[in-house]
PDB file of N, CA and C in Angstrom:
ATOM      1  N   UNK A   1      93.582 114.207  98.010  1.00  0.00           N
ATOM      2  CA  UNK A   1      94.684 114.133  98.936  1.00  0.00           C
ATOM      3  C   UNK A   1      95.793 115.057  98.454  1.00  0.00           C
ATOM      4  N   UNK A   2      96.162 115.983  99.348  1.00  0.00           N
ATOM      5  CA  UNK A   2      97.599 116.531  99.267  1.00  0.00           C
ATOM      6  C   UNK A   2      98.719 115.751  98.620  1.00  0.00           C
ATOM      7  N   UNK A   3      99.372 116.330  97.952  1.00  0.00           N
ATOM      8  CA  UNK A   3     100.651 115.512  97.798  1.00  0.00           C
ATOM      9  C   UNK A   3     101.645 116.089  97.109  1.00  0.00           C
ATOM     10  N   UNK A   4     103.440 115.733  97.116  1.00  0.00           N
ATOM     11  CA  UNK A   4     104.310 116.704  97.100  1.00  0.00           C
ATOM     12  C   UNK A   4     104.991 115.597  96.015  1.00  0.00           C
ATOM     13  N   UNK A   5     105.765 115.781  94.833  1.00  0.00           N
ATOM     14  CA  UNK A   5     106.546 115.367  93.764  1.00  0.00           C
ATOM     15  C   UNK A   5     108.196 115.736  94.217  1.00  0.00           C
ATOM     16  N   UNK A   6     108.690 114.520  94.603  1.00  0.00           N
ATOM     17  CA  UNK A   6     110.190 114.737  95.253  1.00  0.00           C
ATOM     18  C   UNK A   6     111.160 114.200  93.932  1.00  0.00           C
ATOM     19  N   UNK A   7     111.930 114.671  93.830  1.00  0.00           N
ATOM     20  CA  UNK A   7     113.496 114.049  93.166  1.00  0.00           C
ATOM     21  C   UNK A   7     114.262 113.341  93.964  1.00  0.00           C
ATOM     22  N   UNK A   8     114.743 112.476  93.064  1.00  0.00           N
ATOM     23  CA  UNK A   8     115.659 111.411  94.068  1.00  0.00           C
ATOM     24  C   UNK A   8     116.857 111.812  94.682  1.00  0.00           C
ATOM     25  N   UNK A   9     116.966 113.449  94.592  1.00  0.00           N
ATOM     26  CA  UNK A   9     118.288 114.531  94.792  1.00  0.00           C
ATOM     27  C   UNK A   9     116.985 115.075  96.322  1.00  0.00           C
ATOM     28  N   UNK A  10     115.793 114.529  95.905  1.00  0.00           N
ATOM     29  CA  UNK A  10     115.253 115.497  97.431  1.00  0.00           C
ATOM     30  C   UNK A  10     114.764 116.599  97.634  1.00  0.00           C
ATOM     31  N   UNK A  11     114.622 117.189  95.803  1.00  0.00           N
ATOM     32  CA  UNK A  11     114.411 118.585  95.536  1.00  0.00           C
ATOM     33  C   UNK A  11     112.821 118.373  95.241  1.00  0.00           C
ATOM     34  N   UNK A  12     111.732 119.607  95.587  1.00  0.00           N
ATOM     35  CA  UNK A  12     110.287 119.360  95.831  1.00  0.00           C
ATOM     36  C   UNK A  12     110.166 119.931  94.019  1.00  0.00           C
ATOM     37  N   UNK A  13     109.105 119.031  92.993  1.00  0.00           N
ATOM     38  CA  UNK A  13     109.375 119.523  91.807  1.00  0.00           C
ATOM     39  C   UNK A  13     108.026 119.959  91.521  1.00  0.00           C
ATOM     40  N   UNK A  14     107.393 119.671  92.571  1.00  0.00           N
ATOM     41  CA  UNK A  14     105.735 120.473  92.369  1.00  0.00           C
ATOM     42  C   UNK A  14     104.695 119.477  94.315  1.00  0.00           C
ATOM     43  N   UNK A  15     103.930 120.303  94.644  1.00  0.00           N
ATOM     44  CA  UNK A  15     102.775 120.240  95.295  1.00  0.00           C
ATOM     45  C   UNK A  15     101.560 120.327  94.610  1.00  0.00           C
ATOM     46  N   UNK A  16     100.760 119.258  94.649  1.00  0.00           N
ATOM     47  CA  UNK A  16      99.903 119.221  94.056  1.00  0.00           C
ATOM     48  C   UNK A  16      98.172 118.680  94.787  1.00  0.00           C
ATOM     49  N   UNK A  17      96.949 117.752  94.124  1.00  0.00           N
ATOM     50  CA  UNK A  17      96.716 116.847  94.626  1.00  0.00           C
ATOM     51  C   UNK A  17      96.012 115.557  93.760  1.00  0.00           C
ATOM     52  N   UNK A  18      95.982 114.711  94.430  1.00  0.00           N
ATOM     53  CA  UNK A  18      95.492 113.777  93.817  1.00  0.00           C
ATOM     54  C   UNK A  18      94.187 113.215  93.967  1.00  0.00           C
ATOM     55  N   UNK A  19      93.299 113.164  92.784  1.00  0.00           N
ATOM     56  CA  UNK A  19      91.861 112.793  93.180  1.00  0.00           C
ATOM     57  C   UNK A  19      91.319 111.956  92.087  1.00  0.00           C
ATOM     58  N   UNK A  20      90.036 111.377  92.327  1.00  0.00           N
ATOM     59  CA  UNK A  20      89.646 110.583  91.679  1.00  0.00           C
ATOM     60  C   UNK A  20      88.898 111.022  90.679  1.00  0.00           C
ATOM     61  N   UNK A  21      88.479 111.125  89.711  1.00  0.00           N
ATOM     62  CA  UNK A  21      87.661 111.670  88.256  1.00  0.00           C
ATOM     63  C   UNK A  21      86.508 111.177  88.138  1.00  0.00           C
ATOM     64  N   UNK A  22      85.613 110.947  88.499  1.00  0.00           N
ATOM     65  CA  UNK A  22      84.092 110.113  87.189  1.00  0.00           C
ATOM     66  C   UNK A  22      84.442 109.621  85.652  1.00  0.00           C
ATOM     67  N   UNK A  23      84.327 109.225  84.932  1.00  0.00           N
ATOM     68  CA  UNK A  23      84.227 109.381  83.826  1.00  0.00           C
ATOM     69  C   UNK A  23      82.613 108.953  82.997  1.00  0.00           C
ATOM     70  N   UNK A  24      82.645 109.623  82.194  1.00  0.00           N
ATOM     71  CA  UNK A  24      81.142 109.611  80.977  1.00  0.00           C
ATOM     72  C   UNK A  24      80.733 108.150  80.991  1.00  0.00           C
ATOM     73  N   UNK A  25      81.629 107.432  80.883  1.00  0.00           N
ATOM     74  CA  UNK A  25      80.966 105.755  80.682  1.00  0.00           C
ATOM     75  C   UNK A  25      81.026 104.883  82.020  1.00  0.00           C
ATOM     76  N   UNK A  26      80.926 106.311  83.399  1.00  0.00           N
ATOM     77  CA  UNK A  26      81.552 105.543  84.901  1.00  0.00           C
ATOM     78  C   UNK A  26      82.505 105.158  85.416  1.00  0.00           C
ATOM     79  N   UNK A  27      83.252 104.864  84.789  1.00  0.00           N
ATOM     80  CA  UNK A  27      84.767 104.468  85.316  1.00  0.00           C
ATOM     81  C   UNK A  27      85.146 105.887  86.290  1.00  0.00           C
ATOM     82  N   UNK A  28      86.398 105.055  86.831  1.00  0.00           N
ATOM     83  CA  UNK A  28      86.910 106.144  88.178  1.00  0.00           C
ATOM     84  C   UNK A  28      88.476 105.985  87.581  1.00  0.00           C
ATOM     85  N   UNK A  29      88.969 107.415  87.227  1.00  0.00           N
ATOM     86  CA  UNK A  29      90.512 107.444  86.686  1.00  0.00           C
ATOM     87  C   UNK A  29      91.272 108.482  88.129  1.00  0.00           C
ATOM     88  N   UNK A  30      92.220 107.934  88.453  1.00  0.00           N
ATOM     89  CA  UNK A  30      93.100 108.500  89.141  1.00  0.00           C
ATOM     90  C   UNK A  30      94.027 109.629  88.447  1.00  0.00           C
ATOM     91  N   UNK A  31      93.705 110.533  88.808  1.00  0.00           N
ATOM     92  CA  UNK A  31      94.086 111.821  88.572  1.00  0.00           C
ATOM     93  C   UNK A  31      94.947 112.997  89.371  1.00  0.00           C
ATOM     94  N   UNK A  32      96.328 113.533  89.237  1.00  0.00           N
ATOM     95  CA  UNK A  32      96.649 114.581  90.029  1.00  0.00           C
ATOM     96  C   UNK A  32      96.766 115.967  88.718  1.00  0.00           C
ATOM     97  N   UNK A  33      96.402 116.830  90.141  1.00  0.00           N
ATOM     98  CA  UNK A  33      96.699 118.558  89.750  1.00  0.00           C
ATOM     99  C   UNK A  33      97.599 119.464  90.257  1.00  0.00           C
ATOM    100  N   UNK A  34      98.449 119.485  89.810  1.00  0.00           N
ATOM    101  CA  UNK A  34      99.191 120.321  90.618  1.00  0.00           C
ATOM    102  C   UNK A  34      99.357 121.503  90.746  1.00  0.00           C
ATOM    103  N   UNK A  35      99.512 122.284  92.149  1.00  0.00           N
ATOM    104  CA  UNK A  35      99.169 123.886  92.565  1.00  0.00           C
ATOM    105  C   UNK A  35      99.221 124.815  91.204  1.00  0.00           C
ATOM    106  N   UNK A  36     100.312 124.502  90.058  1.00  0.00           N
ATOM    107  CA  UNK A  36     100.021 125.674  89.503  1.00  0.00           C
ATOM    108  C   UNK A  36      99.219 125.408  88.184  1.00  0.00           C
ATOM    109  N   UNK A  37      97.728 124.454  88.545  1.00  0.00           N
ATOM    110  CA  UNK A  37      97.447 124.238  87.462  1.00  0.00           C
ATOM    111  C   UNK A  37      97.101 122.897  86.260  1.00  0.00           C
ATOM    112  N   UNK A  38      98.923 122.613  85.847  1.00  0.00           N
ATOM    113  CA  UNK A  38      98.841 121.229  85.127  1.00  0.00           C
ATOM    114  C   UNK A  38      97.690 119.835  85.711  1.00  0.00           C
ATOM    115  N   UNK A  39      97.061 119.416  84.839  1.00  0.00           N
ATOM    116  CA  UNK A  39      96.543 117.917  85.364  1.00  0.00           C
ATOM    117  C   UNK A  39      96.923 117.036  84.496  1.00  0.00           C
ATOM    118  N   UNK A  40      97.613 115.952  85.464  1.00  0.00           N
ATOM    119  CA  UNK A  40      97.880 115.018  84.850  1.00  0.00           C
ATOM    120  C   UNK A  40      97.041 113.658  84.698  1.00  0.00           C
ATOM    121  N   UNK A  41      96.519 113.107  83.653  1.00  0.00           N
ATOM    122  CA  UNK A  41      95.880 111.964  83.846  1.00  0.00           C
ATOM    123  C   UNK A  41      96.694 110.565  83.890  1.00  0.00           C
ATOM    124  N   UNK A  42      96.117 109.623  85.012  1.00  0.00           N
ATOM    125  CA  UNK A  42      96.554 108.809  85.197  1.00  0.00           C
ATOM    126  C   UNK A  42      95.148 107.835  84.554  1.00  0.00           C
ATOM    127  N   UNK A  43      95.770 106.563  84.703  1.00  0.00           N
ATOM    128  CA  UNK A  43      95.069 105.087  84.279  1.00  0.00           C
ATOM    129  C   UNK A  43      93.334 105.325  85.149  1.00  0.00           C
ATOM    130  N   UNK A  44      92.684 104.210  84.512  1.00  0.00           N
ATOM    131  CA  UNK A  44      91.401 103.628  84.863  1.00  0.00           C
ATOM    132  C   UNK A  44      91.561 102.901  86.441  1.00  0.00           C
ATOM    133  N   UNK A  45      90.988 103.017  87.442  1.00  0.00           N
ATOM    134  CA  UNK A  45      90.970 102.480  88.446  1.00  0.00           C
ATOM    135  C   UNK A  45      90.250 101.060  88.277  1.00  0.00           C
ATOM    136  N   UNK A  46      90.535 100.004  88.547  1.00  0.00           N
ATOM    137  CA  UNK A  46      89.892  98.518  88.262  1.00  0.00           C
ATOM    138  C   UNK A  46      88.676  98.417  89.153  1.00  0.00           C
ATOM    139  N   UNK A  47      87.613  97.708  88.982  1.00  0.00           N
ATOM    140  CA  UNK A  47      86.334  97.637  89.278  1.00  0.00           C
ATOM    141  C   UNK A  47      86.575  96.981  90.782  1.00  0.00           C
ATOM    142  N   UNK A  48      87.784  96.695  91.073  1.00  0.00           N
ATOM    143  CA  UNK A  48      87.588  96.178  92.626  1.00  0.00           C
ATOM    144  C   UNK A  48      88.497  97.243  93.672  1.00  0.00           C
ATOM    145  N   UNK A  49      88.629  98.479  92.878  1.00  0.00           N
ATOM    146  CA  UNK A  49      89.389  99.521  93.644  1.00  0.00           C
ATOM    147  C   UNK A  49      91.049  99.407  93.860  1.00  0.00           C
ATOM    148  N   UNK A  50      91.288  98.245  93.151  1.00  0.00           N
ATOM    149  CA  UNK A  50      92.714  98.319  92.670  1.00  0.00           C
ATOM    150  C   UNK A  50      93.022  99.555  92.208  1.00  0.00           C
ATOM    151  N   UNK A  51      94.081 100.513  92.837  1.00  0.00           N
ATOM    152  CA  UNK A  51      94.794 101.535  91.774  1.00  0.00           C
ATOM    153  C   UNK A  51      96.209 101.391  90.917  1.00  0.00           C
ATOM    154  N   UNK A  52      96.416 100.120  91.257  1.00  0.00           N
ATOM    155  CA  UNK A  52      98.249  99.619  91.267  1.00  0.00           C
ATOM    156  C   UNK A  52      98.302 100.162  88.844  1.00  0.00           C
ATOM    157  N   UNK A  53      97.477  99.809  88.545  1.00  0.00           N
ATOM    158  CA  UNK A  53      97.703 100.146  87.140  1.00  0.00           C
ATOM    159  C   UNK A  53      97.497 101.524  86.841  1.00  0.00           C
ATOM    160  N   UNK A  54      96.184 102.193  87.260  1.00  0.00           N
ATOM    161  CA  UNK A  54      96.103 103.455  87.288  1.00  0.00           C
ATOM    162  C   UNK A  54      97.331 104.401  87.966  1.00  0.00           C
ATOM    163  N   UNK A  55      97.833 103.868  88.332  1.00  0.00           N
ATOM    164  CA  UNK A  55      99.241 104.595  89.607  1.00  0.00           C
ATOM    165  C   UNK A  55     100.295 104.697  88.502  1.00  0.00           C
ATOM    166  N   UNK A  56     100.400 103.207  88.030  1.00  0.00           N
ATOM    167  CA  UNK A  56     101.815 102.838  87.165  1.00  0.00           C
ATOM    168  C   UNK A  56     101.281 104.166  85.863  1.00  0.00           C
ATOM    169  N   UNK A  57     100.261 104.234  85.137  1.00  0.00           N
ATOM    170  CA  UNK A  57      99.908 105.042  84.332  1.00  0.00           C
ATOM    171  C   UNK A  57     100.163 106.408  84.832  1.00  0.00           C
ATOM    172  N   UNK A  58     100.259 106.760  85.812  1.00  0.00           N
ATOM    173  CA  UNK A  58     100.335 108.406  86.539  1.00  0.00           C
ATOM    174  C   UNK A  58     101.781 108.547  86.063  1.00  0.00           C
ATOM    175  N   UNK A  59     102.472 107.691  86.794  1.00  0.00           N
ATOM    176  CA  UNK A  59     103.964 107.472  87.277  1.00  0.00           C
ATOM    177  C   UNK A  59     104.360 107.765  85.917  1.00  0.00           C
ATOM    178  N   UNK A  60     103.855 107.407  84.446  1.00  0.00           N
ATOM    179  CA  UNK A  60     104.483 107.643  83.284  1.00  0.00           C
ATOM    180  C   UNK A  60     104.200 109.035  82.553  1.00  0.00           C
ATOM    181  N   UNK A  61     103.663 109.908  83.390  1.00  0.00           N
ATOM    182  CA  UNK A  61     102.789 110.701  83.154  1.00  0.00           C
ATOM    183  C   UNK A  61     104.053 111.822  83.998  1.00  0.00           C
ATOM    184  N   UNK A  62     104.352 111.435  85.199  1.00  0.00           N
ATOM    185  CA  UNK A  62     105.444 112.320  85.326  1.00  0.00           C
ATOM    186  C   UNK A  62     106.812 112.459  84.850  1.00  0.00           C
ATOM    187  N   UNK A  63     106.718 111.096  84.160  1.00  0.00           N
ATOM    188  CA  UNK A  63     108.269 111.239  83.791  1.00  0.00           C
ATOM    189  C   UNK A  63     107.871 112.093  82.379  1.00  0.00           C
ATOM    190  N   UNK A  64     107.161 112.188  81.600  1.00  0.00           N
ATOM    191  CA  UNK A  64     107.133 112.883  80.439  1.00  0.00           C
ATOM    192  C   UNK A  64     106.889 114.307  80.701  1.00  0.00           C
ATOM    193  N   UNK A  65     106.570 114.433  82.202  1.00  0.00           N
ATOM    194  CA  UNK A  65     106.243 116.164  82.248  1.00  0.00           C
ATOM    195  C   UNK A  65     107.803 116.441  83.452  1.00  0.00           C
ATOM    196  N   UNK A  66     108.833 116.066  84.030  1.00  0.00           N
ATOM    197  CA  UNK A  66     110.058 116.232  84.752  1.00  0.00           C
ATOM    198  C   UNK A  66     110.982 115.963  84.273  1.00  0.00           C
ATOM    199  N   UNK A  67     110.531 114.605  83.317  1.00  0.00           N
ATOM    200  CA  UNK A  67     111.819 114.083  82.469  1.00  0.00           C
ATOM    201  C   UNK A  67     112.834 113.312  83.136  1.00  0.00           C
ATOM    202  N   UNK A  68     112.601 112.700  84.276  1.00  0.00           N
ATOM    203  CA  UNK A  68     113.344 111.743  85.332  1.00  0.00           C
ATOM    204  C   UNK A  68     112.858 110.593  86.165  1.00  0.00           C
ATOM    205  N   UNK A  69     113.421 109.673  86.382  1.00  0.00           N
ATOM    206  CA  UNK A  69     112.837 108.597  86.773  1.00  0.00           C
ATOM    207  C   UNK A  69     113.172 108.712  88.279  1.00  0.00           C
ATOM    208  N   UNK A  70     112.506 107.700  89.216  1.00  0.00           N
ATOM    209  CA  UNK A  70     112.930 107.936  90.383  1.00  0.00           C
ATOM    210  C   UNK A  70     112.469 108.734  91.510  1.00  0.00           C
ATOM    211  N   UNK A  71     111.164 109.328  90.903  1.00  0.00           N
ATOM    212  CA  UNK A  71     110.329 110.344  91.395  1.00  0.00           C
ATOM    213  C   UNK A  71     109.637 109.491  92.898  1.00  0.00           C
ATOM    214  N   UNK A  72     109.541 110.368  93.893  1.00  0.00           N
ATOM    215  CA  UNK A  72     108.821 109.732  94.898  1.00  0.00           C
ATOM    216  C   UNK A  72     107.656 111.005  95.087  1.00  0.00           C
ATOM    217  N   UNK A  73     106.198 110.383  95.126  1.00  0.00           N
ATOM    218  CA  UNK A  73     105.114 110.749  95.320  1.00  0.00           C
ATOM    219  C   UNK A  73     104.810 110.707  96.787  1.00  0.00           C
ATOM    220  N   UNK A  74     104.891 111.899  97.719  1.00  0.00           N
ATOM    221  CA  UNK A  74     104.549 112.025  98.908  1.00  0.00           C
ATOM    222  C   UNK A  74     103.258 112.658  99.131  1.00  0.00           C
ATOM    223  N   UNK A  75     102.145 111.757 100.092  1.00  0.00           N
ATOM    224  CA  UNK A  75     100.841 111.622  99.883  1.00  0.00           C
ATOM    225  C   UNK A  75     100.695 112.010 101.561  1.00  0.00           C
ATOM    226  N   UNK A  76     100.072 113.276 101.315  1.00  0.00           N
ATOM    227  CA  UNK A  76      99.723 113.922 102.985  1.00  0.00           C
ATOM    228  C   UNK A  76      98.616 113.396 103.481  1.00  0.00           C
ATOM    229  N   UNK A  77      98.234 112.611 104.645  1.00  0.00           N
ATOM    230  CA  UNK A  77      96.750 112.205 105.006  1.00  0.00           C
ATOM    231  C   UNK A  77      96.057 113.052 105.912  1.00  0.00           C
ATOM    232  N   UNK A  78      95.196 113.755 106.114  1.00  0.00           N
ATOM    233  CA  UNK A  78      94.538 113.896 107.054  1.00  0.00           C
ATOM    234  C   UNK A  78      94.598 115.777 107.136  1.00  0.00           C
ATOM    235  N   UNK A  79      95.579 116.071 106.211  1.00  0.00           N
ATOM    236  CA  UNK A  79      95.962 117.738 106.243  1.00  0.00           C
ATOM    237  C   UNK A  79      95.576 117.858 104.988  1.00  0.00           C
ATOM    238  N   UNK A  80      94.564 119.236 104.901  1.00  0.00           N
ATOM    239  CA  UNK A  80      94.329 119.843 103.510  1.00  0.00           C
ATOM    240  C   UNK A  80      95.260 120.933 103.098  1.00  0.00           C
ATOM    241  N   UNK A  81      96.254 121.586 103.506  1.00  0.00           N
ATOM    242  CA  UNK A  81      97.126 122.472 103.974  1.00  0.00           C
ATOM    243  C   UNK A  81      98.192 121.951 102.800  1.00  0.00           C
ATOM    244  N   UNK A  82      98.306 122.873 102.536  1.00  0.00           N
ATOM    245  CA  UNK A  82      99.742 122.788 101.129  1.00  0.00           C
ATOM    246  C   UNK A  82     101.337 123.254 102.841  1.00  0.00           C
ATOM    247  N   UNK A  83     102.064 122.197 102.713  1.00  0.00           N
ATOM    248  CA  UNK A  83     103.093 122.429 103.263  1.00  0.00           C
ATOM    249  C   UNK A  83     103.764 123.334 103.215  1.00  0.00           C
ATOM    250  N   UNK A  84     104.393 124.160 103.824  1.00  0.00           N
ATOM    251  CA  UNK A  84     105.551 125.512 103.501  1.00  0.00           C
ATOM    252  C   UNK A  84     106.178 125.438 102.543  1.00  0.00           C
ATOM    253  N   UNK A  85     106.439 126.169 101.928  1.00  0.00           N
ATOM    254  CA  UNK A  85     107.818 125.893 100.459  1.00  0.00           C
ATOM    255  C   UNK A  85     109.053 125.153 101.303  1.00  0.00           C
ATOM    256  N   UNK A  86     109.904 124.972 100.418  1.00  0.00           N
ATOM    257  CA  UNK A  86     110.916 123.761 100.505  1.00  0.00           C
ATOM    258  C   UNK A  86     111.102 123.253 102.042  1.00  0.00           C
ATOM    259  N   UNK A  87     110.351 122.484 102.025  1.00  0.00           N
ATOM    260  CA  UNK A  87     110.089 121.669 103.354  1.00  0.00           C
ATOM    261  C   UNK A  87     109.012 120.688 102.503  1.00  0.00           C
ATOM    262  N   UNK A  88     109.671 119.432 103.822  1.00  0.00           N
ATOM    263  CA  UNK A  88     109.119 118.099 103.094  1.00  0.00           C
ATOM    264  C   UNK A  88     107.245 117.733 104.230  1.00  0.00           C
ATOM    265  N   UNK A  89     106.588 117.205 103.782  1.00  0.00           N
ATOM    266  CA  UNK A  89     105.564 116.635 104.613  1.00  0.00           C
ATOM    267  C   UNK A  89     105.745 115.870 105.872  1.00  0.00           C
ATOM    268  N   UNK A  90     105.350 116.183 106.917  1.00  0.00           N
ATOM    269  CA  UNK A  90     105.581 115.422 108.332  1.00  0.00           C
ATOM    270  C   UNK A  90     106.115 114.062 107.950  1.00  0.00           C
ATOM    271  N   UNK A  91     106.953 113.334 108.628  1.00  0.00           N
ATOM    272  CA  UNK A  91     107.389 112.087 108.702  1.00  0.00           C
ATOM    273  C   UNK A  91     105.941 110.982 108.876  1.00  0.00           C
ATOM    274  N   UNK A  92     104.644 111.265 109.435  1.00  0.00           N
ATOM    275  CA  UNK A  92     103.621 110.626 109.545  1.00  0.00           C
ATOM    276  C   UNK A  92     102.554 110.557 107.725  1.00  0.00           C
ATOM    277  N   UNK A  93     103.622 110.969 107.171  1.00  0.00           N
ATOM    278  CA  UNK A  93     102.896 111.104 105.252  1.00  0.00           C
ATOM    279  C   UNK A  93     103.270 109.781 104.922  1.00  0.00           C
ATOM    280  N   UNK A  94     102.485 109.762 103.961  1.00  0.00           N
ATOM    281  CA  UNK A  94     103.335 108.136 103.184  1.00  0.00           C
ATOM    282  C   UNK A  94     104.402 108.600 102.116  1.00  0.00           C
ATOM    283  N   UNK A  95     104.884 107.628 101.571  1.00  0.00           N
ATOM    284  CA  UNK A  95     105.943 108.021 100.586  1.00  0.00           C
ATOM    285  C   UNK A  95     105.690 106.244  99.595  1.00  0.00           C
ATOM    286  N   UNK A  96     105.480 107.013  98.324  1.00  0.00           N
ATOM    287  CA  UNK A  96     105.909 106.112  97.306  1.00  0.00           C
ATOM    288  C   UNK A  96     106.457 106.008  96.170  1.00  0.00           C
ATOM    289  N   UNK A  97     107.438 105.501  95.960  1.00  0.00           N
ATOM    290  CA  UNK A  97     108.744 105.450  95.215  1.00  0.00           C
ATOM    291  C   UNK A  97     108.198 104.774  93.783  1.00  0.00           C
ATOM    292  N   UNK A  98     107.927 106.305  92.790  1.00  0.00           N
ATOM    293  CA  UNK A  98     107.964 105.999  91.772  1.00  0.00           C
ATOM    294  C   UNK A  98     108.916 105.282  90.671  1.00  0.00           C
ATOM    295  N   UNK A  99     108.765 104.628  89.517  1.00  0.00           N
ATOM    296  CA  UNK A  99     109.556 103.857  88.712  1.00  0.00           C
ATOM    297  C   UNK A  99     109.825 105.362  87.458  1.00  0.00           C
TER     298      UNK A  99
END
C-alpha cells in the first residue's frame, strides 16, 4: 500500500510503502520503504492478523529515523500512484495518528 509520513505541522516527511515481509521461521512482519530507499522494520504481525503491535513497533521506528512524535501515517487504498509532491492523498485515504 501507498503511503505518505505527515508532521503534525502538515509537512510530507517521506512517501513511501507499506508491505508485509515473510520471514525464515514464517512469521509475517509489517514493513515500510520509503521512495528513496530506507526500510524500516516494524513488529511481528500476530497469528490472528492483528497488526495493532507490529504498527506500535513501526511507529517507534519513525520516531528514531524523524526524531518527532505525532507523526500521522497516510495509507492510499486502491491507487498505486505516488501522489504529486507537496500535496496530501485524496480525502477518501485513511489517516492514522501515530504516538
Amino acid at each position: 500500500m501507498r503511503c505518505t509520513i505527515i508532521s503534525r505541522a502538515g509537512q510530507v516527511l517521506a512517501y513511501g510503502r507499506l508491505f508485509i515481509r515473510y520471514q525464515e521461521d514464517g512469521g509475517l512482519r509489517l514493513d515500510l520503504e520509503t521512495d528513496r530507499g530506507r526500510v524500516l522494520q516494524g513488529g511481528l504481525i500476530e497469528e490472528d492478523g492483528d497488526m495493532t503491535q507490529a504498527g506500535e513497533i513501526l511507529s517507534e521506528q519513525f520516531f528514531d529515523v524523524w526524531g518527532m512524535s505525532d507523526l500521522t501515517l497516510s495509507i492510499q487504498c486502491g491507487d498505486s500512484g505516488a501522489p504529486p509532491n507537496a500535496t496530501l492523498p485524496p480525502a477518501a485515504d485513511i489517516d492514522m495518528s501515530l504516538l
